[in-house]
Structure formats: structure tokens, C-alpha cells
Protein backbone atom coordinates (compact mmCIF):
# COMPACT_ATOMS: atom_id res chain seq x y z
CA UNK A 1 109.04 43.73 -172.93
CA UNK A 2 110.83 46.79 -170.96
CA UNK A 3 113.86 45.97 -169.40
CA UNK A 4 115.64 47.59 -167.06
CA UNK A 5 119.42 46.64 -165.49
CA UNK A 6 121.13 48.99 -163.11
CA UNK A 7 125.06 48.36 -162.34
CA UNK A 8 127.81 50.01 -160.91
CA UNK A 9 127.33 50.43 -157.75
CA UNK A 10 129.47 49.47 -154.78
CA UNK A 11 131.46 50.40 -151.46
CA UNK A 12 133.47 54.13 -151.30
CA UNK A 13 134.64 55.87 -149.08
CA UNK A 14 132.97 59.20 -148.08
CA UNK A 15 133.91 62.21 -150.96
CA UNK A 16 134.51 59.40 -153.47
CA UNK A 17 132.63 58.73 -156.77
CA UNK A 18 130.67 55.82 -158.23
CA UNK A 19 128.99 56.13 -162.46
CA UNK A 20 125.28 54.34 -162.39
CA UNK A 21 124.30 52.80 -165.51
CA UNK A 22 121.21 51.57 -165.95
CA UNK A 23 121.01 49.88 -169.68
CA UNK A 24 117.24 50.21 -171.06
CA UNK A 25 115.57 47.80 -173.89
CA UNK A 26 111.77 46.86 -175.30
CA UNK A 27 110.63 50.50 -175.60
CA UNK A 28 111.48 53.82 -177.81
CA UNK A 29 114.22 55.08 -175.48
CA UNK A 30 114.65 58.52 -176.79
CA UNK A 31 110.95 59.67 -176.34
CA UNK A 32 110.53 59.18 -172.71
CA UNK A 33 111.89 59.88 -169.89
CA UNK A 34 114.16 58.03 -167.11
CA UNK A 35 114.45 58.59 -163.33
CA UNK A 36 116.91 57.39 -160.73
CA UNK A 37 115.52 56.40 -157.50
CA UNK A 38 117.15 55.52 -154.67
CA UNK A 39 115.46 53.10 -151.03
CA UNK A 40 117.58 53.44 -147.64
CA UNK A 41 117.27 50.88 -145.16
CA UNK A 42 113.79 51.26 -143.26
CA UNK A 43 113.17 54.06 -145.62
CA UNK A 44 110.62 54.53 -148.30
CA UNK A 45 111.97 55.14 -152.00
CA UNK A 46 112.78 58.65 -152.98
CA UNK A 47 113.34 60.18 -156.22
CA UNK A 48 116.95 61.15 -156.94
CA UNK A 49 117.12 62.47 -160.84
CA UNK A 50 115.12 62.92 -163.83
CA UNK A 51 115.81 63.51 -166.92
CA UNK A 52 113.42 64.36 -169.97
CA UNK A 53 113.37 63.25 -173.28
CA UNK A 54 112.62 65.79 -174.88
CA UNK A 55 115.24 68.33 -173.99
CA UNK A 56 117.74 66.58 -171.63
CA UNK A 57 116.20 68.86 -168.73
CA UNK A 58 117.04 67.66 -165.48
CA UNK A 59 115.74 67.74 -161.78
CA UNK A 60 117.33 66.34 -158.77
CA UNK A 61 116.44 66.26 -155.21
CA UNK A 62 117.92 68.85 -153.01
CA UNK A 63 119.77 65.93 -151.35
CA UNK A 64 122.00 65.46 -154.15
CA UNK A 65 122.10 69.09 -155.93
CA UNK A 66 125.76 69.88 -157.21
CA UNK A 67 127.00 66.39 -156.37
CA UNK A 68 124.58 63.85 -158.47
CA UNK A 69 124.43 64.36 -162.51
CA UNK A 70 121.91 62.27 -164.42
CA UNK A 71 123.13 62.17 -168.06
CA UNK A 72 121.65 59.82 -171.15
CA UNK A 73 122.76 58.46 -174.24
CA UNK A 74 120.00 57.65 -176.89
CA UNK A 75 122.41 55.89 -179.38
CA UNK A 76 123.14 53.62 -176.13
CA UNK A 77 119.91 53.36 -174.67
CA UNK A 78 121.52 54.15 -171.11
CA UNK A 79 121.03 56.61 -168.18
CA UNK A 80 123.32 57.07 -166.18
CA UNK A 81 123.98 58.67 -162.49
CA UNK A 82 126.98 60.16 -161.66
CA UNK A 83 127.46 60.69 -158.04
CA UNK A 84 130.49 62.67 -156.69
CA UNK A 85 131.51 63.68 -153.32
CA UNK A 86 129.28 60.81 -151.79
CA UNK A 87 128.33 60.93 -148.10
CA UNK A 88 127.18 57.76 -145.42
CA UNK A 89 123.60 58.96 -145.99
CA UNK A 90 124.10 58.35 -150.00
CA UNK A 91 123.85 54.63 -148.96
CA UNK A 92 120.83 53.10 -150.15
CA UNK A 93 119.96 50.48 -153.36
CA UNK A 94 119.54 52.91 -156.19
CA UNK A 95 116.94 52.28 -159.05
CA UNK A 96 116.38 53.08 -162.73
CA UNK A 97 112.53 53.84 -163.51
CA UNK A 98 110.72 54.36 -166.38
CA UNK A 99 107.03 55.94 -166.37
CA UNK A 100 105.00 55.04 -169.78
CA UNK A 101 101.16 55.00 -170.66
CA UNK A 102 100.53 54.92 -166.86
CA UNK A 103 102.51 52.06 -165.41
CA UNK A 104 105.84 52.01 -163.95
CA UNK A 105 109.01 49.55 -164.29
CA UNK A 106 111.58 49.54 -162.33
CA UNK A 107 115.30 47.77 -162.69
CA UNK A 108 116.47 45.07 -160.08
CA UNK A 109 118.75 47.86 -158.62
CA UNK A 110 122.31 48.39 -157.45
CA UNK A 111 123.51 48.77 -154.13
CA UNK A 112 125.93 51.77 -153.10
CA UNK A 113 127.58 51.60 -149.74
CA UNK A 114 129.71 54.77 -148.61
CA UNK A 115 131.56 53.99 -145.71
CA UNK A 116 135.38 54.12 -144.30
């Protein structure tokens, strides 16, 4: 079955950098393609990232333009999210999803704090 499992997330300080991972298994990785999602407190979920599979073409919130970079490796079966020059309002539990033949699945998600 699909599996999905975020980590590296964690506390920074404001203009610092965290690398998500999210590690992907139980579907053909290279032929579809992954977002990163991310829920504040008393928010509702917002897309962050996407990348494609067929081309590596991305698309990223305006939010995070020039600071966020949403990368994959097939071989690895991993996307990843990295996130420079982080701000307070970058705090929120980010989360890996994958869309396929009309359902969604979603990792557990990782928590990223930025505060001093």
C-alpha cells in the first residue's frame, strides 16, 4: 500500500534552513507527481510545492517563491523541501501528498517551528 513518511523538520531560528524529506513506497514513484503541503495552527492546509513527474516542473505558492525548492530523486523514491531563509509564519506541520487515480494520501507530517 502507499506510504508516505515526512522527517526533518524542527525548531530554527528566523533566516535559517531546514531539508524535508518525505520517503515514498507501494506505488511507481517516477510517474506521478508529489506535493508538499503545509497546516498552521487554526488554519486550513495550503499547498506549498509541486513537482511533476514528468519533467521535474515545479510550482510553489507565492508564500514561499525564491526561498522553498521542492527537488526529487526517483532512484530514492524521495521528495524533498528545501526551505531557506524561514520566517515565524513558515511555522506550521508540513505534509507530503500524493494524488493517484482520484484519491489522495497523505504522510503523518513533520512539524517546523521558526522561532528565536
Amino acid at each position: 500500500q502507499v506510504q508516505l513518511v515526512e522527517s526533518g523538520g524542527g525548531l530554527v531560528q528566523p533566516g535559517g534552513s531546514l531539508r524535508l524529506s518525505c520517503a515514498a513506497s507501494g506505488f511507481t514513484f517516477s510517474r506521478n507527481a508529489m506535493s508538499w503541503y503545509r497546516q498552521a495552527p487554526g488554519k486550513e492546509r495550503e499547498l506549498v510545492a509541486v513537482i511533476s513527474s514528468f519533467d521535474g516542473g515545479t510550482h510553489y505558492a507565492d508564500s514561499v517563491k525564491g526561498r522553498f525548492t521542492i527537488s526529487r530523486d526517483n532512484a530514492k523514491n524521495t521528495v524533498y523541501l528545501q526551505m531557506n531563509i524561514l520566517k515565524p509564519e513558515d511555522t506550521a506541520v508540513y505534509y507530503c501528498k500524493l494524488s493517484r487515480l482520484g484519491v489522495d494520501y497523505w504522510g503523518q507530517g513533520t512539524q517546523v517551528t521558526v522561532s528565536s
